[in-house]
Structures are given as C-alpha cells and as structure tokens.
N, C-alpha and C. Protein backbone atom coordinates (compact mmCIF):
# COMPACT_ATOMS: atom_id res chain seq x y z
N UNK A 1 27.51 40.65 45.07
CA UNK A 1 27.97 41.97 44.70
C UNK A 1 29.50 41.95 44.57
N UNK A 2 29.38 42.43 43.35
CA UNK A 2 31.21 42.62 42.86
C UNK A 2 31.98 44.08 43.77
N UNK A 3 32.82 43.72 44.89
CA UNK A 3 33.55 45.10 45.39
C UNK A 3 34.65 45.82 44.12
N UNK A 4 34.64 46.78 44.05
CA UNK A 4 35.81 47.71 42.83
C UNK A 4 36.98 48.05 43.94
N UNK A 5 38.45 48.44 43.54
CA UNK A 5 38.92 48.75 44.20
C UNK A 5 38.32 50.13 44.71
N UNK A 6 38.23 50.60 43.41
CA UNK A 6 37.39 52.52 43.51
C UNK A 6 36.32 52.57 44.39
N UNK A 7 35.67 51.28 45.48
CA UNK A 7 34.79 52.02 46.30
C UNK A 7 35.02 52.07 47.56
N UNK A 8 34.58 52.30 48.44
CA UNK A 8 34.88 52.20 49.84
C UNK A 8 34.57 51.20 50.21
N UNK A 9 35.36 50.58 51.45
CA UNK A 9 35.31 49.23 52.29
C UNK A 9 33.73 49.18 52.89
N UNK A 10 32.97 48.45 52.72
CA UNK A 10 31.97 48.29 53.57
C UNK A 10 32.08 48.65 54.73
N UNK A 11 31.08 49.08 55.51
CA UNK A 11 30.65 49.51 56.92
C UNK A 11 31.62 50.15 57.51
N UNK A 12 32.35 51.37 56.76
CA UNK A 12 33.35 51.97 57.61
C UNK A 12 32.79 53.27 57.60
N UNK A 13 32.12 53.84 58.79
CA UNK A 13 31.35 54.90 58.63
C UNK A 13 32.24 56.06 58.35
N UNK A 14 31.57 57.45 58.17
CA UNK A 14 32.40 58.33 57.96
C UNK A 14 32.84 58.76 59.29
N UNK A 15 32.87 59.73 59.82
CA UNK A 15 33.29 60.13 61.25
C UNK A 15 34.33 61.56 60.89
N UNK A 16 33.88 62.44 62.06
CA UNK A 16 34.33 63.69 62.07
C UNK A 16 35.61 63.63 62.72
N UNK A 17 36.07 62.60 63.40
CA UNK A 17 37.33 62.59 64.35
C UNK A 17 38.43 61.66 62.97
N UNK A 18 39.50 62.11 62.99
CA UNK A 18 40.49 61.95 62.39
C UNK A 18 40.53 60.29 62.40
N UNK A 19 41.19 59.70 61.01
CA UNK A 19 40.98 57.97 60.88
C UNK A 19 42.72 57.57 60.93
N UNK A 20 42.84 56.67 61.82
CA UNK A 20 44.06 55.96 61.73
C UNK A 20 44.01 54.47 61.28
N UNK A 21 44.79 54.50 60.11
CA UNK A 21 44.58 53.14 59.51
C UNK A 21 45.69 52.23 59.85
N UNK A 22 45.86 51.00 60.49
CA UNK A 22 46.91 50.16 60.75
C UNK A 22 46.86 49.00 59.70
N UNK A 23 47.80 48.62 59.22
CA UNK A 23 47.98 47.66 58.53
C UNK A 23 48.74 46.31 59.35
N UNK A 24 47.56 45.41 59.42
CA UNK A 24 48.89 44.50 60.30
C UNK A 24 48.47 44.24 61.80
N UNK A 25 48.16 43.41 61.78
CA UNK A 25 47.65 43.17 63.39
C UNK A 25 48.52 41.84 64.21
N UNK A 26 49.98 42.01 63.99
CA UNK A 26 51.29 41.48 64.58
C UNK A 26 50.98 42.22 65.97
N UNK A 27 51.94 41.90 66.99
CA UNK A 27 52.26 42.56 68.13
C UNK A 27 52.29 43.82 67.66
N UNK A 28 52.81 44.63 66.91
CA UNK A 28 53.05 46.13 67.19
C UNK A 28 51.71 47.07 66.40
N UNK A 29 50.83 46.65 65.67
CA UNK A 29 49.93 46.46 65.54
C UNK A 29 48.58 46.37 66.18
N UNK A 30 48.26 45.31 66.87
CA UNK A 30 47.50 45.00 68.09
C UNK A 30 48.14 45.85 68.69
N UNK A 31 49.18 46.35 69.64
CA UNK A 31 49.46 46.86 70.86
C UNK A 31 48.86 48.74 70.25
N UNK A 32 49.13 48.85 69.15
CA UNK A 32 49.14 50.66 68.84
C UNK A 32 47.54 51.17 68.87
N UNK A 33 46.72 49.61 68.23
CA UNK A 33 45.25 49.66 68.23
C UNK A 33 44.52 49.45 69.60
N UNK A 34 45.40 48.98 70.31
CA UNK A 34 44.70 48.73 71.94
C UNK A 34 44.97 50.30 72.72
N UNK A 35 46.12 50.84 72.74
CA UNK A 35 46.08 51.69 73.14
C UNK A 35 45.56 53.03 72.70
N UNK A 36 45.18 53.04 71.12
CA UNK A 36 44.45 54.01 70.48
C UNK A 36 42.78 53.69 70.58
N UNK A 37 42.27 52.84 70.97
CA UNK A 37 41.32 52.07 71.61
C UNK A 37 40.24 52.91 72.50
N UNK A 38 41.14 54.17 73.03
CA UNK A 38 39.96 55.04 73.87
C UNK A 38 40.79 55.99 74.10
N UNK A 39 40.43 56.66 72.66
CA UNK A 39 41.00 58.03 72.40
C UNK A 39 39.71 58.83 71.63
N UNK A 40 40.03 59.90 70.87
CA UNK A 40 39.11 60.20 69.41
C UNK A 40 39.13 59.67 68.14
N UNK A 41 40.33 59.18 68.05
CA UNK A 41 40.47 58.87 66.62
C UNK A 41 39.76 57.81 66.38
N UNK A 42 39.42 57.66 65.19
CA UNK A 42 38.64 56.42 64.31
C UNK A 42 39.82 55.72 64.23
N UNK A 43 39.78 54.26 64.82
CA UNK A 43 41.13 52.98 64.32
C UNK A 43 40.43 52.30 63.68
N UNK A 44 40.76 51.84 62.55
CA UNK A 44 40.29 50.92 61.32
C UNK A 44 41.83 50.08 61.47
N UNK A 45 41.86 48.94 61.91
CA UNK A 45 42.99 47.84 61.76
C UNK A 45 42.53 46.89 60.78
N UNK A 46 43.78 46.42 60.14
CA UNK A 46 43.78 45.43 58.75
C UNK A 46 44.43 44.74 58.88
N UNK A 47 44.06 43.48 58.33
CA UNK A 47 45.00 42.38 58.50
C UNK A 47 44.40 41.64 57.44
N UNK A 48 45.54 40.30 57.02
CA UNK A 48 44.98 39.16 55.83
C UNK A 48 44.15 38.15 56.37
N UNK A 49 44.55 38.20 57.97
CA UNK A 49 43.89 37.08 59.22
C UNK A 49 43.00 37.76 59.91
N UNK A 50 41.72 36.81 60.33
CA UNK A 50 41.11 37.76 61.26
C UNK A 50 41.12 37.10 62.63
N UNK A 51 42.65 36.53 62.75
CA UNK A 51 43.30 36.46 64.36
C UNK A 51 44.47 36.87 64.52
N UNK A 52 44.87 36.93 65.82
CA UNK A 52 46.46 37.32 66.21
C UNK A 52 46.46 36.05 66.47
N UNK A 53 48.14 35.97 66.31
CA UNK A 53 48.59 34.77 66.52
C UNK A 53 50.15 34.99 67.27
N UNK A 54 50.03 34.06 68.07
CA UNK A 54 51.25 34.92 69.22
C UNK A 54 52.64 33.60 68.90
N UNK A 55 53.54 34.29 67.90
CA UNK A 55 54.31 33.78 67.08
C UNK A 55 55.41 32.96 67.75
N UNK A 56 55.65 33.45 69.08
CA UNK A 56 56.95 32.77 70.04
C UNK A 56 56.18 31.14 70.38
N UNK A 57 55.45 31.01 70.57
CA UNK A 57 55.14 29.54 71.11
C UNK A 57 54.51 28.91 70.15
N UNK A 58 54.71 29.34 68.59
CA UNK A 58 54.29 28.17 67.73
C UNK A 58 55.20 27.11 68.00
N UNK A 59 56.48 27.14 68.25
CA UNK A 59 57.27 25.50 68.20
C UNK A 59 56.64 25.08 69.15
N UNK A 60 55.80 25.31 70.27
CA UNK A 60 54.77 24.27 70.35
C UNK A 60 53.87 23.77 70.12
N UNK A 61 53.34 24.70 69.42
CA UNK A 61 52.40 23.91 68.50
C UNK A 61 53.00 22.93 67.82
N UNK A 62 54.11 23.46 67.04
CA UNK A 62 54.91 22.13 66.12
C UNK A 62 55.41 20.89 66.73
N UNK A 63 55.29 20.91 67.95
CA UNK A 63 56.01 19.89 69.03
C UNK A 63 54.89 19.38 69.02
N UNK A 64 53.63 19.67 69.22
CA UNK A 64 52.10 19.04 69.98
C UNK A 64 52.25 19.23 71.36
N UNK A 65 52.86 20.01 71.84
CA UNK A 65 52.31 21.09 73.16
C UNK A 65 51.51 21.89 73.91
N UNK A 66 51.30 22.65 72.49
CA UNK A 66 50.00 23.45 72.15
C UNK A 66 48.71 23.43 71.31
N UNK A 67 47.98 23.14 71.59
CA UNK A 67 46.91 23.26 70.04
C UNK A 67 47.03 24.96 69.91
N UNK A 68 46.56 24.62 68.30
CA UNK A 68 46.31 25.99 67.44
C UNK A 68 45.65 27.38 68.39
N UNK A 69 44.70 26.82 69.32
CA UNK A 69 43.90 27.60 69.71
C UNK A 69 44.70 28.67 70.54
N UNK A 70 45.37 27.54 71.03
CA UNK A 70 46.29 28.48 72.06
C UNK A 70 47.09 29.40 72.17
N UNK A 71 47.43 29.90 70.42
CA UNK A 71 48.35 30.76 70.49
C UNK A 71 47.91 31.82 69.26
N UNK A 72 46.53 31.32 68.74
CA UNK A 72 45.45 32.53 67.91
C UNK A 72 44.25 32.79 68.67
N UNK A 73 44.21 33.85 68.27
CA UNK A 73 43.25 35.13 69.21
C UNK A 73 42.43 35.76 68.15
N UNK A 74 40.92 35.33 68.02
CA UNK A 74 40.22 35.94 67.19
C UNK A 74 40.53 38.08 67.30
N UNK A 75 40.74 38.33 66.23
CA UNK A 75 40.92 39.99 66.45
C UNK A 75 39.65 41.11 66.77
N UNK A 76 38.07 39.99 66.17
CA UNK A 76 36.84 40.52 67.05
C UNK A 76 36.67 40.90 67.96
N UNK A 77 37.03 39.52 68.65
CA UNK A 77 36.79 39.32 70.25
C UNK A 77 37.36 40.30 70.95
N UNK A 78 38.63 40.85 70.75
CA UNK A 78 39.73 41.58 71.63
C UNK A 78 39.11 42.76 71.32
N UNK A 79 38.47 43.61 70.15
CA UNK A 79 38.27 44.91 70.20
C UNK A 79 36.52 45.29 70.12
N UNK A 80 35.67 44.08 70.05
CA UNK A 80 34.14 43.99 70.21
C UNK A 80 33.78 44.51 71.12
N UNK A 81 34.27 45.12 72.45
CA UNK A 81 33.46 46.52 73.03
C UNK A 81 34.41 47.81 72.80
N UNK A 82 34.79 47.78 72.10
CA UNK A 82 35.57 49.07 71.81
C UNK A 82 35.59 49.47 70.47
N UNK A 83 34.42 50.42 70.75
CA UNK A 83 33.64 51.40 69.58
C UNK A 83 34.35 52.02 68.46
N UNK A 84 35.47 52.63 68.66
CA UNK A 84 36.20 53.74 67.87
C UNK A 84 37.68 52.65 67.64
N UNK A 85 37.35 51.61 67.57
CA UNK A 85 38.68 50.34 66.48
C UNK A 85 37.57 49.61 65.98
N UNK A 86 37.75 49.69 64.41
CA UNK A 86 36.92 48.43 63.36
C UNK A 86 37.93 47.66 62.60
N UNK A 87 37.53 46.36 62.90
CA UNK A 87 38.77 45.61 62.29
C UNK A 87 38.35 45.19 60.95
N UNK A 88 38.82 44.95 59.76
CA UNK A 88 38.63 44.45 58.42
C UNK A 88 39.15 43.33 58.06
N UNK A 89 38.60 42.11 57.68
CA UNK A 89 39.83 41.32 57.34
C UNK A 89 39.94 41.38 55.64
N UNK A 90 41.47 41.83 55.32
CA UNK A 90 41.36 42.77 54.17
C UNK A 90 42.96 42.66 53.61
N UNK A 91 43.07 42.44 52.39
CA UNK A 91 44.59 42.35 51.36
C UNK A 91 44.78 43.50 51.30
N UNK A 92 45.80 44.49 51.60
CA UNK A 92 46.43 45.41 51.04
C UNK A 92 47.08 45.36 49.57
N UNK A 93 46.42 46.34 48.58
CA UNK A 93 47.09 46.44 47.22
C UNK A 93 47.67 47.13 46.79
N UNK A 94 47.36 48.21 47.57
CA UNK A 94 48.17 49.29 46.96
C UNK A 94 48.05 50.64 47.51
N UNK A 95 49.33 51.55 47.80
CA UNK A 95 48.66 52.63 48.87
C UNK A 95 49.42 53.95 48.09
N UNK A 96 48.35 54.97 47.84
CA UNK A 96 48.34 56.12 47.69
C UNK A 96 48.51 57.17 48.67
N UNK A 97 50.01 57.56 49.05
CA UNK A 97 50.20 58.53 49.62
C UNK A 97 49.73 59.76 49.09
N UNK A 98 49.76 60.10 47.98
CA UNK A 98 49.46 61.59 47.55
C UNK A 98 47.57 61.73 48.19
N UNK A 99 47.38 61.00 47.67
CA UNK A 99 45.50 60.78 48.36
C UNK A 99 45.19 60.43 49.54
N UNK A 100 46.05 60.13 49.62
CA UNK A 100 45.90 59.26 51.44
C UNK A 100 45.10 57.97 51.39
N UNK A 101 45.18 56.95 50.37
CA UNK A 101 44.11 55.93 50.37
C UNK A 101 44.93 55.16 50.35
N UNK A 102 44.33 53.35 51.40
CA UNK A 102 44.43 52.41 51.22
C UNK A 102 43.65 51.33 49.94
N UNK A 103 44.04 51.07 48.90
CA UNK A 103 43.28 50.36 48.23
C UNK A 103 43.46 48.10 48.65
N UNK A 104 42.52 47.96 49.03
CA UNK A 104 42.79 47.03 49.51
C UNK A 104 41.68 45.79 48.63
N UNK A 105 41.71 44.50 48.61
CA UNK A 105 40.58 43.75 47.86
C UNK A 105 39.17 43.77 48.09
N UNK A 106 38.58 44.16 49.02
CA UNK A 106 37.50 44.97 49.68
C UNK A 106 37.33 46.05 48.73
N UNK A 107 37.70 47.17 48.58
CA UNK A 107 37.52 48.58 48.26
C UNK A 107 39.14 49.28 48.81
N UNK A 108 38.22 50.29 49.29
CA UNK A 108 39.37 51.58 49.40
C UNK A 108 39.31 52.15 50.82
N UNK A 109 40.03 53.02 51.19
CA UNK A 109 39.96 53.54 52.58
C UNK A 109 40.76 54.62 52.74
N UNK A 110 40.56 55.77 53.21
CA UNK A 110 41.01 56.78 53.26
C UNK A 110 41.71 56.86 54.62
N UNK A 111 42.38 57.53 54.92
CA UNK A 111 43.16 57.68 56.24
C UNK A 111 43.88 59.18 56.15
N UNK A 112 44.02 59.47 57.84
CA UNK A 112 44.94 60.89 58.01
C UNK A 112 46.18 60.21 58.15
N UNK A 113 46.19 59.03 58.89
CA UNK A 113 47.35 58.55 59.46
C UNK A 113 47.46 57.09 59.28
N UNK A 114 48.46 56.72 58.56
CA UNK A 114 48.71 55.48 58.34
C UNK A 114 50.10 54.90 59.06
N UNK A 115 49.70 53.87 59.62
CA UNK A 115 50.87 52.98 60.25
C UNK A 115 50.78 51.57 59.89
N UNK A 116 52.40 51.31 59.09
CA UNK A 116 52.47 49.79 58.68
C UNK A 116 52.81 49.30 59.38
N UNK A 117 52.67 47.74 59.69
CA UNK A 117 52.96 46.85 60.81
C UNK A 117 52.89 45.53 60.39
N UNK A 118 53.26 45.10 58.88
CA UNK A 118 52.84 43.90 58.55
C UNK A 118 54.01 42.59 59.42
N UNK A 119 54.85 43.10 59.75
CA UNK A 119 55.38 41.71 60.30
C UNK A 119 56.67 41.33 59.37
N UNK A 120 57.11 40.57 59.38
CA UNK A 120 58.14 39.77 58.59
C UNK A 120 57.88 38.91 57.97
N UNK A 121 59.00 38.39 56.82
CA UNK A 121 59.00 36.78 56.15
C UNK A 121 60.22 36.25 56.78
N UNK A 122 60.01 35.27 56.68
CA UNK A 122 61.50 34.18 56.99
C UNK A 122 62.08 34.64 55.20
N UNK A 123 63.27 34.69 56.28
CA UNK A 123 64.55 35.20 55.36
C UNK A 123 65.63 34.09 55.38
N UNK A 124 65.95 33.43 54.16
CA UNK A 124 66.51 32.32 53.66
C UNK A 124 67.82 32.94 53.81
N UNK A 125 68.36 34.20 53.98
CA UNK A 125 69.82 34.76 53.17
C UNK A 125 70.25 33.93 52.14
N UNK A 126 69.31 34.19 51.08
CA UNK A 126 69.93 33.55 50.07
C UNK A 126 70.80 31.94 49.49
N UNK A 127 70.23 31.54 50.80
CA UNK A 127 70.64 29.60 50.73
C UNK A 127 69.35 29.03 50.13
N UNK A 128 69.47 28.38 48.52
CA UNK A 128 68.61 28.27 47.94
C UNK A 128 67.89 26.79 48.24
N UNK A 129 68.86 25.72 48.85
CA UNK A 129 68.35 24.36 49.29
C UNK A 129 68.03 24.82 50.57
N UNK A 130 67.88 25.86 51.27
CA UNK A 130 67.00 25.54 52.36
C UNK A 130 65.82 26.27 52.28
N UNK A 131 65.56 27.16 51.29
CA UNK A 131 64.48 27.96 50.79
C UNK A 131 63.87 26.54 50.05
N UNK A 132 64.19 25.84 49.31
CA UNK A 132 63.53 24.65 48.75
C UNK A 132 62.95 23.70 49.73
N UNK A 133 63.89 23.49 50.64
CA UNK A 133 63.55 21.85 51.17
C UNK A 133 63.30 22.24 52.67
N UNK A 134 63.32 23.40 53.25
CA UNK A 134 63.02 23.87 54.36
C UNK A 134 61.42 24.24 54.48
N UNK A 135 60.64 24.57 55.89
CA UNK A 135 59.62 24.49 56.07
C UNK A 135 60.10 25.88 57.08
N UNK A 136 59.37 27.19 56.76
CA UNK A 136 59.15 27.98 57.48
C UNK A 136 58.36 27.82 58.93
N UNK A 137 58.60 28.57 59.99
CA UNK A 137 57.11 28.12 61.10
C UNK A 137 57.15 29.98 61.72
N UNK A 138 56.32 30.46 60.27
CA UNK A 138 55.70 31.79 60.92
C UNK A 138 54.35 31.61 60.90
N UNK A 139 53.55 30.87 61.03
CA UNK A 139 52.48 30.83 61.14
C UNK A 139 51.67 29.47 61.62
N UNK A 140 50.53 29.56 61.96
CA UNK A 140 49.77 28.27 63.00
C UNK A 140 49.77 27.21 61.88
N UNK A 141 49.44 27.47 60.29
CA UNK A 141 49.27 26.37 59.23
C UNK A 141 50.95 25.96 59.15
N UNK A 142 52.28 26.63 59.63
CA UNK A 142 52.97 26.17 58.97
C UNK A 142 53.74 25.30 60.12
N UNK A 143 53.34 25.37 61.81
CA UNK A 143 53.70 25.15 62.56
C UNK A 143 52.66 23.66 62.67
N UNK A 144 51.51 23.83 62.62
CA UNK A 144 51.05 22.23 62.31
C UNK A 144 51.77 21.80 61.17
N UNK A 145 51.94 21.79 59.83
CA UNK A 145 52.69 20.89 59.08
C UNK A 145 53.77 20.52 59.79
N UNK A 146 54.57 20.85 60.18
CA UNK A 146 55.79 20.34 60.93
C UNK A 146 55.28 19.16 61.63
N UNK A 147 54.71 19.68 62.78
CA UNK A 147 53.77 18.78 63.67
C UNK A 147 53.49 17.13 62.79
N UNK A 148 52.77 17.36 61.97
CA UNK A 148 52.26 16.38 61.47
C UNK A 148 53.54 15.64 60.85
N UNK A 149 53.96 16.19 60.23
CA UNK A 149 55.14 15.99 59.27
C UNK A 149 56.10 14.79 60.49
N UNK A 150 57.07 15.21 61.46
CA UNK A 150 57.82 14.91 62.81
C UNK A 150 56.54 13.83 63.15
N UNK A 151 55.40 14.46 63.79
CA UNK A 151 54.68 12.62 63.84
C UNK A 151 54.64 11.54 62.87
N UNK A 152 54.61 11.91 61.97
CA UNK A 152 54.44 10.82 60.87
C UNK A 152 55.51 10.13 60.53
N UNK A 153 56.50 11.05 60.70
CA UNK A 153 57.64 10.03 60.22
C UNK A 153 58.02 9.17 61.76
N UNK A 154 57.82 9.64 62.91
CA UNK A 154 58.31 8.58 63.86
C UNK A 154 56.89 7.50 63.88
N UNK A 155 55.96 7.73 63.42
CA UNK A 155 55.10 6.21 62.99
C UNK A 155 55.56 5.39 62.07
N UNK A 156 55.81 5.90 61.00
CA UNK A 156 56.38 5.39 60.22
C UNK A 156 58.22 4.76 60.78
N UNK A 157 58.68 5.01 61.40
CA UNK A 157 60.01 4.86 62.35
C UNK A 157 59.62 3.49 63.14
N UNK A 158 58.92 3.75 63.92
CA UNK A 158 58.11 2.46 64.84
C UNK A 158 58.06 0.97 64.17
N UNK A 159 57.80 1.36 62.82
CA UNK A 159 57.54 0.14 61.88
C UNK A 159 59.00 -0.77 61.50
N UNK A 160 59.83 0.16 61.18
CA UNK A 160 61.28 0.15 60.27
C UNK A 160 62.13 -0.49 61.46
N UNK A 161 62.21 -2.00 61.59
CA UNK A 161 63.71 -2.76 62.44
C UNK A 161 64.68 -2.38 62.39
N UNK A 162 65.08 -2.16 61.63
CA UNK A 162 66.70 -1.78 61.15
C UNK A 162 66.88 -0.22 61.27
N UNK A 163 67.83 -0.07 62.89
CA UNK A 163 67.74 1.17 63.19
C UNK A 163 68.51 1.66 61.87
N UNK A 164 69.67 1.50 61.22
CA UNK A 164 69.77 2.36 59.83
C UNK A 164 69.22 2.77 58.68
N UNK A 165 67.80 1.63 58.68
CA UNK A 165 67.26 2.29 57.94
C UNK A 165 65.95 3.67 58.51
N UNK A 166 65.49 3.44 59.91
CA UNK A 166 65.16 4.41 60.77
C UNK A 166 65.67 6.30 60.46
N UNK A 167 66.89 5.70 61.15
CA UNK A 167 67.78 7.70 60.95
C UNK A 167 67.11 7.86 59.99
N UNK A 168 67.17 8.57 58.23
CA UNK A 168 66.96 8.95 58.13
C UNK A 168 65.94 9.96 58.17
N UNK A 169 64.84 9.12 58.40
CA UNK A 169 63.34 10.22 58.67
C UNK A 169 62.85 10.23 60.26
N UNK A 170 64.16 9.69 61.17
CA UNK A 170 64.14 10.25 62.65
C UNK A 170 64.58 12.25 62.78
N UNK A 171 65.56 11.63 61.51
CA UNK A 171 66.54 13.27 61.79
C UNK A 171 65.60 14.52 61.57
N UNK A 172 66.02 15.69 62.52
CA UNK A 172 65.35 16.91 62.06
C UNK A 172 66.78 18.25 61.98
N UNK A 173 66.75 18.95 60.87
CA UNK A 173 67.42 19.48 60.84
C UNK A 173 66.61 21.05 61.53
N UNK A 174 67.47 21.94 61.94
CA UNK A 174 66.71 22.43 62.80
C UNK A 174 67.90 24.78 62.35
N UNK A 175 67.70 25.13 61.13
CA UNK A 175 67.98 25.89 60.66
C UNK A 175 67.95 27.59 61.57
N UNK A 176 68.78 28.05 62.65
CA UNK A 176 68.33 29.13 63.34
C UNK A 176 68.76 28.73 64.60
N UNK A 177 69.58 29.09 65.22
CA UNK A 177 69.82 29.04 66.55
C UNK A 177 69.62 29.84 67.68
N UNK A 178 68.31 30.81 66.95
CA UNK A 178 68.08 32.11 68.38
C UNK A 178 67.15 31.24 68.92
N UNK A 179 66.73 31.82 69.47
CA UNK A 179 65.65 31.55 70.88
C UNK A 179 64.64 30.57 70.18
N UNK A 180 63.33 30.93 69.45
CA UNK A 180 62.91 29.84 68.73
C UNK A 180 63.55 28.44 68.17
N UNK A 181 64.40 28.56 67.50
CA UNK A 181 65.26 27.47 67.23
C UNK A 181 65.66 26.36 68.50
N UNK A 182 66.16 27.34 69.43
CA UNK A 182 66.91 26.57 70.65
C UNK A 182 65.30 25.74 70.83
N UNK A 183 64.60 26.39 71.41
CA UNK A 183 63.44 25.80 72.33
C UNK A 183 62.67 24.84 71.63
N UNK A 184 62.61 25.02 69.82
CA UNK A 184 62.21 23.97 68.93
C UNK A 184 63.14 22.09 69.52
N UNK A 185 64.52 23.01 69.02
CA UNK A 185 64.75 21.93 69.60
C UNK A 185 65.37 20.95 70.62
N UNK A 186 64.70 21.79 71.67
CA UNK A 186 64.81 21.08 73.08
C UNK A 186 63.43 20.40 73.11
N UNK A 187 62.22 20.88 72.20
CA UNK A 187 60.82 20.11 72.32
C UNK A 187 60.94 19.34 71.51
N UNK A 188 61.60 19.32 70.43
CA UNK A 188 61.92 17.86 69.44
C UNK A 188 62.56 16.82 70.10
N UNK A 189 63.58 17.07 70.65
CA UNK A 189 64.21 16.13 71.59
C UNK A 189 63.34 15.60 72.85
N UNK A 190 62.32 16.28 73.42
CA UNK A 190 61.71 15.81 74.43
C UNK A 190 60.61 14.74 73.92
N UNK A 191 59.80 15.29 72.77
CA UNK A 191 58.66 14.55 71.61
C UNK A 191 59.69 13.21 71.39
C-alpha cells in the first residue's frame, strides 16, 4: 500500500483529549514526552530514528570504549507502557501552521500543539576543507566510521618500518576544543 501525504499516519487513533506532536526525540524531546507521559494529552513523538542516542559519549564509541548499544536506546522500549505517547518513526515534510498539520512521509497528522526538537547539524562555519575532508561524529554511524577509520590506519601503521613513513596516517586532527573534542582526544591518545 502506497501512503499519500493527504492521509493520516497509520494507527494514530483519534482521541477527545488534545494531541501534542513532538518532532525530534533528542534530549529535549524525550525529556518533554516523558514528562507529558501521564497527563491527558495525546503525545505522538517523531523522529527519523526509532532510537535515542545519547550524543556525549559517542567519542567512545569512536575510541572503541563503547559499543553502539551503549549509547542508543530503542524509543519503544522507553514509552511501551505508557498509553497516551505513540512514537512514529517518520520524515517530517512539511508543516502547516494555518491547519495545524504535520505532513510527514507516512501521511499527515494533525496537532493542537506542536513542539520542534530536531537537534542540530555540525556547523563547519564556513571552512570549506574541513566540511570536505572532515568526518562529523553526531551520530552512532558516524562515530563508528571514525572508529574503524583510527583502527585501520594504526594496522596498517604496524606494518610500515619507517617511522616517517608511519606519521602520516598515525595523525588525527581533532577540529573543536569543547568538551567532546577534549575527551575525543584524551581517548585517541589513550587507544
């Protein structure tokens, strides 16, 4: 069965108590749906993932500290006895304030109250060789590539006698010096 944007999302019943639609199941997101969780309102939460993923300890994942598991959280699991939050895993396309509708790749969805919460992108400020040759780590797929990436080249390192020809694919350049950054690379240095 072909979904239209023009129909409604599957299995989102109607309901007489007012619908709050969240977009985004980041920390602020998850936290607004947990606490709206056992109230009246209908919570319908959306997301492109159907896990949380707890974004501060991916550089360990990228280190091999952490597996994946450890820092994604199926979004079922967390709200599967709690009746009045339905989670969707669902693209936002386009949103009609005058109507109050979410049109999303699913269908459509109506709401009294909408709250966005999609999260951030890594922001290059406009440095175009590190938007090229740089590797973001907002996410568990982009925090394993690293991973793999940093192992592979010190296998490949292991092989190479000639510590000058080594450096190059020892080095990690390490773009960001807040808190993530630092702790990246104090675990690169420890790896």
């Amino acid at each position: 069965m072909i979904l239209s944007e023009n129909f409604p999302v599957p299995n989102i019943p109607d309901t007489k108590h007012k619908r709050i639609v969240i977009v985004g199941a980041g920390f602020a997101g998850l936290k607004i749906a947990q606490k709206l969780g056992h109230t009246d309102y209908q919570v319908v939460l959306m997301d492109k993932n159907n896990y949380h993923q707890f974004q501060p300890l991916l550089y360990q994942v990228a280190t091999a500290a952490l597996s994946p598991s450890a820092v994604s959280f199926p979004l079922r699991r967390i709200f599967h006895q709690i009746d009045n939050v339905i989670f969707r895993m669902a693209v936002v396309k386009e949103i009609d304030k005058i109507n109050k509708i979410v049109h999303t790749n699913l269908g459509t969805v109506r709401y009294d109250i909408l709250i966005l919460s999609q999260g951030a992108n890594t922001n290059y400020f406009g440095n175009q060789n590190i938007q090229k040759f740089g590797v973001p780590m907002k996410s568990t797929s982009e925090a394993l590539y690293i991973r793999n990436k940093i192992i592979s080249n010190y296998e490949r390192a292991v092989n190479i006698a000639d510590v000058e020809e080594r450096k190059p694919i020892m080095n990690v350049v390490i773009v960001g010096g807040g808190a993530t950054g630092v702790e990246l690379a104090g675990s690169i240095a420890e790896l």
